[in-house]
N, C-alpha and C. Protein backbone atom coordinates (compact mmCIF):
# COMPACT_ATOMS: atom_id res chain seq x y z
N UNK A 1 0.84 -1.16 0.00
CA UNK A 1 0.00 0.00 0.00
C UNK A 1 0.88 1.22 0.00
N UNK A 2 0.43 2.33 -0.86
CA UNK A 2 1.05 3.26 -0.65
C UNK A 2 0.23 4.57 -0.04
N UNK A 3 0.54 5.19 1.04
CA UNK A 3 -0.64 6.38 1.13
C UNK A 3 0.25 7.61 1.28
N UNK A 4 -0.68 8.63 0.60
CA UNK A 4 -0.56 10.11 0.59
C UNK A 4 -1.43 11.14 1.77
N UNK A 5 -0.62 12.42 1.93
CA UNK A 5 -1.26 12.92 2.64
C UNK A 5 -0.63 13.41 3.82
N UNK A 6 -1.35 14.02 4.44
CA UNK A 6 -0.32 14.59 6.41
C UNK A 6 -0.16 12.96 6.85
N UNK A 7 0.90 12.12 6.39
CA UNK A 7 0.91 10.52 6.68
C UNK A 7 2.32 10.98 7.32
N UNK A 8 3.43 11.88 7.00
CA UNK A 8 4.82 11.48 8.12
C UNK A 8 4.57 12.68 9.22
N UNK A 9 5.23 12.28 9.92
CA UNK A 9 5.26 13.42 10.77
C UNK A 9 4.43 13.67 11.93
N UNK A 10 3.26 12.66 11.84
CA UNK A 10 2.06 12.55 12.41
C UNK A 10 1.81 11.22 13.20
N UNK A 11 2.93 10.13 13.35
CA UNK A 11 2.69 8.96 14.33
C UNK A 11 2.18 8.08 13.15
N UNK A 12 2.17 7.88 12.12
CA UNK A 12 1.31 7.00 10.87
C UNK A 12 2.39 5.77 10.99
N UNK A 13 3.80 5.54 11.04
CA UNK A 13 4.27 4.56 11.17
C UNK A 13 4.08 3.50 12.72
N UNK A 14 4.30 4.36 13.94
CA UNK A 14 4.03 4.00 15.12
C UNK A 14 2.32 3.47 14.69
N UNK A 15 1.49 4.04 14.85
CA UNK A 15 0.27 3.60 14.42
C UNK A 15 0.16 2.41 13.77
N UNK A 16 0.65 2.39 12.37
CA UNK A 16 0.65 0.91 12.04
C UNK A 16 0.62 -0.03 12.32
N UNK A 17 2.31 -0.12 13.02
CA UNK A 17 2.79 -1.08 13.69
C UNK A 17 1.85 -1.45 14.84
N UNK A 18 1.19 -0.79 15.39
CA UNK A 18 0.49 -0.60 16.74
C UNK A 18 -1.05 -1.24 16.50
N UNK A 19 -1.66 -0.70 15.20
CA UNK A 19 -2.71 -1.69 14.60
C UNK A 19 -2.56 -3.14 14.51
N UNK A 20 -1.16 -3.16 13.44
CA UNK A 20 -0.57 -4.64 13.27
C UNK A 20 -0.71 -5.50 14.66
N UNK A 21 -0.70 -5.13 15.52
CA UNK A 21 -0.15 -6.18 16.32
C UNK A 21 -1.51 -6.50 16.75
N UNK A 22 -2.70 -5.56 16.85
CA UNK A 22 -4.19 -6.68 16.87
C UNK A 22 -4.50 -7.71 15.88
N UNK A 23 -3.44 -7.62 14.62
CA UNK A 23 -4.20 -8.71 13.81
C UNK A 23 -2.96 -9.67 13.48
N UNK A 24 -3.05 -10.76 12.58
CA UNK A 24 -2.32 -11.91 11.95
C UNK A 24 -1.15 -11.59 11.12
N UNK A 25 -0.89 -10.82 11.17
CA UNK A 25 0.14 -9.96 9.62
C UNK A 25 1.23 -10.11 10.26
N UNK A 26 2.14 -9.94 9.04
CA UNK A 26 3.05 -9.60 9.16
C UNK A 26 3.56 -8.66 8.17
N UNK A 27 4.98 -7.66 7.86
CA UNK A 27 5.31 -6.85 7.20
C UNK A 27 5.80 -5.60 7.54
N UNK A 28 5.70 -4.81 6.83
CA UNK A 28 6.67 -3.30 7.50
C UNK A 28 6.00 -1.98 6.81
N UNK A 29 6.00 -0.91 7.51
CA UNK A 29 5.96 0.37 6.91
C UNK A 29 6.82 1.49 7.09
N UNK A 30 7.48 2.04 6.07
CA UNK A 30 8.37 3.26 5.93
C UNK A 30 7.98 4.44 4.90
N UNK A 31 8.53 5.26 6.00
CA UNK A 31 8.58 7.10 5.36
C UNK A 31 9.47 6.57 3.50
N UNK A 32 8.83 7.53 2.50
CA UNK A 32 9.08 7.50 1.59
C UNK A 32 10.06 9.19 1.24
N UNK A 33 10.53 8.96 0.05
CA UNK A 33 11.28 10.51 0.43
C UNK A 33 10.29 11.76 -0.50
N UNK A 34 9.35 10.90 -1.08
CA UNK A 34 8.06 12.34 -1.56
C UNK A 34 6.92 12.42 -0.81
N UNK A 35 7.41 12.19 0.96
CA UNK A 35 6.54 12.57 1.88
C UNK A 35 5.13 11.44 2.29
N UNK A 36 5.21 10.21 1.19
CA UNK A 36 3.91 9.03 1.39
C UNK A 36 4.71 8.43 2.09
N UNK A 37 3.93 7.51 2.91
CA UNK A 37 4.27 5.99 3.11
C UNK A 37 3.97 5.17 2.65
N UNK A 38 4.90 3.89 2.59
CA UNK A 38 4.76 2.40 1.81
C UNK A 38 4.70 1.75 2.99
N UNK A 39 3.74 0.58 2.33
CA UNK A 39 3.14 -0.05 4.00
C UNK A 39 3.34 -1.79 3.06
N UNK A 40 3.78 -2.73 3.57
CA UNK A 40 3.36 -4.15 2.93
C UNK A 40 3.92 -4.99 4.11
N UNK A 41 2.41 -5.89 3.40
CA UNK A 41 1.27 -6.61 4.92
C UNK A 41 1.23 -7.89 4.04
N UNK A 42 1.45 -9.02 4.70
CA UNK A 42 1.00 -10.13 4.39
C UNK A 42 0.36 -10.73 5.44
N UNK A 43 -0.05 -12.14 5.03
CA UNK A 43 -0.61 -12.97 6.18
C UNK A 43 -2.29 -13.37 5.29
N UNK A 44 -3.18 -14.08 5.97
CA UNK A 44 -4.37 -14.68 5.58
C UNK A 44 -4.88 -13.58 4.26
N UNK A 45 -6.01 -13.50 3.58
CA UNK A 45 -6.60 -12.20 2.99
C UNK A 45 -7.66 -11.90 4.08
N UNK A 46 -8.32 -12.14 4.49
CA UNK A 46 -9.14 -12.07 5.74
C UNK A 46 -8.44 -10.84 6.73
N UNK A 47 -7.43 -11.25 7.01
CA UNK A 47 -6.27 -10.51 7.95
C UNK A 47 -5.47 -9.42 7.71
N UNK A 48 -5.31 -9.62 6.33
CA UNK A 48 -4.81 -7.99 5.96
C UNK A 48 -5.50 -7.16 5.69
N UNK A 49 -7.10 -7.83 4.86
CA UNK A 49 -7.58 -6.60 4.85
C UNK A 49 -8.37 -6.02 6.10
N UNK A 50 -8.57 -6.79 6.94
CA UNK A 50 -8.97 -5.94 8.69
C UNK A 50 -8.22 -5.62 9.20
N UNK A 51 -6.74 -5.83 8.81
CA UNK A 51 -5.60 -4.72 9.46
C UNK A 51 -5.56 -3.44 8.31
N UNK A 52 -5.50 -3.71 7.13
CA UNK A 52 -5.42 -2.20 6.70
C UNK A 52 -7.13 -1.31 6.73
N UNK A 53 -8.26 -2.60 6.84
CA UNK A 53 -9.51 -1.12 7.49
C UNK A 53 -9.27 -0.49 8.60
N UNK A 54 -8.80 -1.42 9.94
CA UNK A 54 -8.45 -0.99 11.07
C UNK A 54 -7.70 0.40 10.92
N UNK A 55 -6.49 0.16 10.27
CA UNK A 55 -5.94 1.08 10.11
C UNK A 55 -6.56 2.47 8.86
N UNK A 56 -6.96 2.49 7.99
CA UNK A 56 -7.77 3.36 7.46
C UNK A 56 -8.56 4.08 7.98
N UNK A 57 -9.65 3.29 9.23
CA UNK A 57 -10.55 3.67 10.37
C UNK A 57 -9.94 5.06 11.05
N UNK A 58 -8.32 4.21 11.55
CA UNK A 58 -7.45 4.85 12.58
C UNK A 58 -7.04 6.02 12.25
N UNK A 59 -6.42 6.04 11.05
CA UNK A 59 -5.27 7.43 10.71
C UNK A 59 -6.25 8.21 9.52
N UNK A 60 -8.00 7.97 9.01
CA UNK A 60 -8.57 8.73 7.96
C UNK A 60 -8.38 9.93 7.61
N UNK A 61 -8.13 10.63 9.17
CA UNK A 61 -7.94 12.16 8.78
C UNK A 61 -7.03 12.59 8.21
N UNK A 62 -5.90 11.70 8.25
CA UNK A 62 -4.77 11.77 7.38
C UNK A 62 -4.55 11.64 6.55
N UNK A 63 -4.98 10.26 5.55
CA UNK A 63 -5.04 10.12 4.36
C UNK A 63 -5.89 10.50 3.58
N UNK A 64 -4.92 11.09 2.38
CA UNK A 64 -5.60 11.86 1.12
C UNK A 64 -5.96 10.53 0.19
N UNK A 65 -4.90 9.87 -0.22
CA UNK A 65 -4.93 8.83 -1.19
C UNK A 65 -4.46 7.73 -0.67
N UNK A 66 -4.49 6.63 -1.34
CA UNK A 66 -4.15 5.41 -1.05
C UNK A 66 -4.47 4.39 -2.15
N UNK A 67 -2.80 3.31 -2.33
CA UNK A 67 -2.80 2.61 -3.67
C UNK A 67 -2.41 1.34 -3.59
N UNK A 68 -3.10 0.26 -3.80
CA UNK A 68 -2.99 -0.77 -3.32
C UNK A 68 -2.05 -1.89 -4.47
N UNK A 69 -1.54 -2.92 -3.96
CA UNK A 69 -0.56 -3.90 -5.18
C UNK A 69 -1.10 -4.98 -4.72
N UNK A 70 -1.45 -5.81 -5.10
CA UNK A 70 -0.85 -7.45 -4.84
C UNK A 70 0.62 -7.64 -5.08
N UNK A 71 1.40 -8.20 -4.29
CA UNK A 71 2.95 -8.78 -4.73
C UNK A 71 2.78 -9.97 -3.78
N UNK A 72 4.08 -10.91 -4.06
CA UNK A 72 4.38 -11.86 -4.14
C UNK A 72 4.70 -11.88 -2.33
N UNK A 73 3.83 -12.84 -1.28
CA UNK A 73 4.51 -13.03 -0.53
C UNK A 73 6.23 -13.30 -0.12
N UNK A 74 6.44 -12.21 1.23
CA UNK A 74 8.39 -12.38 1.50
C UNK A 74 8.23 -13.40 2.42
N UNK A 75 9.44 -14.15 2.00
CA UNK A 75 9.22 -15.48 3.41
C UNK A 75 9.94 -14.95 4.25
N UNK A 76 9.55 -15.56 5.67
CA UNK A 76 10.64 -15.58 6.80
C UNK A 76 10.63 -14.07 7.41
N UNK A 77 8.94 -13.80 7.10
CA UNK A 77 8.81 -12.61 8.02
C UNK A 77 8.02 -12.88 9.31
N UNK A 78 8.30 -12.37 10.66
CA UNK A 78 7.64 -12.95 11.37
C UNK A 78 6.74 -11.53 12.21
N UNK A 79 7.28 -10.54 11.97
CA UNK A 79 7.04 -9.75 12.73
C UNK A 79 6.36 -8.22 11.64
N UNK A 80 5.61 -7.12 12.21
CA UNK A 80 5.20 -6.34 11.44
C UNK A 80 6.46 -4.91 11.72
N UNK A 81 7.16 -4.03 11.43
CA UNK A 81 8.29 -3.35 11.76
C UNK A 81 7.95 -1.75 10.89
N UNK A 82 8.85 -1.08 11.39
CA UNK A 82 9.07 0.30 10.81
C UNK A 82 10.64 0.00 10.59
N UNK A 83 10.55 0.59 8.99
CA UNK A 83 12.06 0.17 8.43
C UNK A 83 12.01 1.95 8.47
N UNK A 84 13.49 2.21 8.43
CA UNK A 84 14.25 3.33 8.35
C UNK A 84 14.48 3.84 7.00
């Protein structure tokens, strides 16, 4: 996922991670350098997508846009993280 909008600067990564951990996922989200964040979530389909409504719910006032991919599950992730 990619989202636009007052998304850095504003707790949107802490948040994530902080959603993530009510649900099944796993994956990471990081500050981008044209001000969006990139967010990628795996785990059940059931499970990601009630972690990214959860999170949509959570941070709305923030996001302007938002762009979704299918890609290829990463193995040997166990945990949801904020990369640098």
């Amino acid at each position: 996922m990619s989202y636009q909008g007052r998304v850095q600067g504003v707790g949107f990564r802490a948040t994530a991670r902080s959603v993530a951990s009510r649900h099944p996922v796993t994956g990471w989200v990081r500050n981008e350098p044209d001000s969006s964040v990139t967010l990628e979530a795996q785990g059940a389909p059931t499970a990601v997508n009630d972690f990214l409504e959860d999170l949509r719910r959570t941070m709305a006032r923030n996001i302007r846009a938002e762009a979704r991919a299918d890609l290829a599950a990463v193995p040997h992730e166990s945990a949801f993280v904020i990369e640098r």
